[in-house]
Protein backbone atom coordinates (compact mmCIF):
# COMPACT_ATOMS: atom_id res chain seq x y z
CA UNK A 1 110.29 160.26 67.38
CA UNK A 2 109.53 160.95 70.76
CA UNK A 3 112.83 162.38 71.14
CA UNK A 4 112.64 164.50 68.33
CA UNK A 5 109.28 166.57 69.55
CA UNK A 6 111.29 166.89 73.24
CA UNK A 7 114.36 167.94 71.13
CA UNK A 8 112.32 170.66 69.23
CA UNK A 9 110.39 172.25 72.15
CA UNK A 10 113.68 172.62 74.28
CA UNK A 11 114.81 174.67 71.00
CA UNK A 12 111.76 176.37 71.36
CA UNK A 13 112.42 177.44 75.02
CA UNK A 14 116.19 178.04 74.24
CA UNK A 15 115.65 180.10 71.02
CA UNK A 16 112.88 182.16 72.67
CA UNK A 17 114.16 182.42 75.86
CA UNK A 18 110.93 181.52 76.88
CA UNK A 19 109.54 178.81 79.56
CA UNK A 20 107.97 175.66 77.77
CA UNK A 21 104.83 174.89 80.62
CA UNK A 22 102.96 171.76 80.34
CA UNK A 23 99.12 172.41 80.44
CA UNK A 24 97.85 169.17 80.55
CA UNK A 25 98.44 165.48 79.25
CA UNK A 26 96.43 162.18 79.57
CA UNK A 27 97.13 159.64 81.86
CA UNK A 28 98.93 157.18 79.89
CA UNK A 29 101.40 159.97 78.82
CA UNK A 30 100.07 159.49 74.70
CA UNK A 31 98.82 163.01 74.55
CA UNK A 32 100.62 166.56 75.90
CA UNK A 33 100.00 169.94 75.13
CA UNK A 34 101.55 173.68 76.39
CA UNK A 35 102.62 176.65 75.60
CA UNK A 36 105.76 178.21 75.01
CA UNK A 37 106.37 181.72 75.62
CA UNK A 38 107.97 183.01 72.47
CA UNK A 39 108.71 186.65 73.30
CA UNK A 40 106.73 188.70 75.92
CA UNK A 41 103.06 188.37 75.50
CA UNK A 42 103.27 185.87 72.79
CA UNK A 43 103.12 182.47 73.24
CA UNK A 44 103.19 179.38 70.95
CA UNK A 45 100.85 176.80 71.37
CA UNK A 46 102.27 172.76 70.92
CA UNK A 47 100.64 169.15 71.50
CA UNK A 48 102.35 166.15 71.16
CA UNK A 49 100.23 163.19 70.33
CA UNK A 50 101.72 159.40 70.32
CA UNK A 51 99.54 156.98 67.87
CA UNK A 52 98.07 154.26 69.48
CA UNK A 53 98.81 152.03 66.57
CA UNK A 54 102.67 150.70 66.57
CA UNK A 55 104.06 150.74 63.09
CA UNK A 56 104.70 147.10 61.24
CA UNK A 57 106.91 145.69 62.95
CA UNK A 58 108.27 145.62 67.23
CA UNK A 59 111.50 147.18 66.46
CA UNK A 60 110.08 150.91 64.62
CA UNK A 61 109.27 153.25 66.71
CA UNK A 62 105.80 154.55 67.41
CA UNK A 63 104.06 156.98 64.55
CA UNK A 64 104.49 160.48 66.81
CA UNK A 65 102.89 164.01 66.01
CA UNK A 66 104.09 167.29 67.19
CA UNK A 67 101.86 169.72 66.21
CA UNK A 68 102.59 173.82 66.15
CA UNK A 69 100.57 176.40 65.71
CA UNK A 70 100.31 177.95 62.51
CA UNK A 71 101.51 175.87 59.42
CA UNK A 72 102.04 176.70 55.69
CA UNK A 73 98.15 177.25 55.14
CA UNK A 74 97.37 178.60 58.59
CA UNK A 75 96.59 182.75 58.36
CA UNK A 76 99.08 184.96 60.26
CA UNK A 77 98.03 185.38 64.06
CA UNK A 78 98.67 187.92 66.66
């Protein structure tokens, strides 16, 4: 899963053209969050989170989050 969220923000960058910057993260490397530059003056705004909790057994992979601004609910933003 981990690969998929770095997969999707180097689309990001590629798509937009636009620099993917790491703003901050914790120590242990389970949280990460940035911005991506979208088109001039508009930037989106990403943070990967890795669960603490593995899934049921040693061989799946951990439960990952990616989340992107906006969503289906979330109100139009400039």
């Amino acid at each position: 899963m981990a690969t998929l969220a770095l997969c999707v923000l180097t689309l990001l960058q590629l798509s937009g053209g636009g620099v993917a910057a790491i703003s901050g993260g914790t120590n242990d490397g389970s949280e990460r969050w940035g911005y991506v530059q979208v088109r001039p003056k508009a930037h989106l705004f990403w943070w990967y989170y890795r669960s603490p909790h593995r899934a049921s057994s040693p061989g799946k992979p951990w439960p990952t989050i990616l989340w992107l601004q906006g969503g289906p609910l979330f109100a139009e933003s400039n």
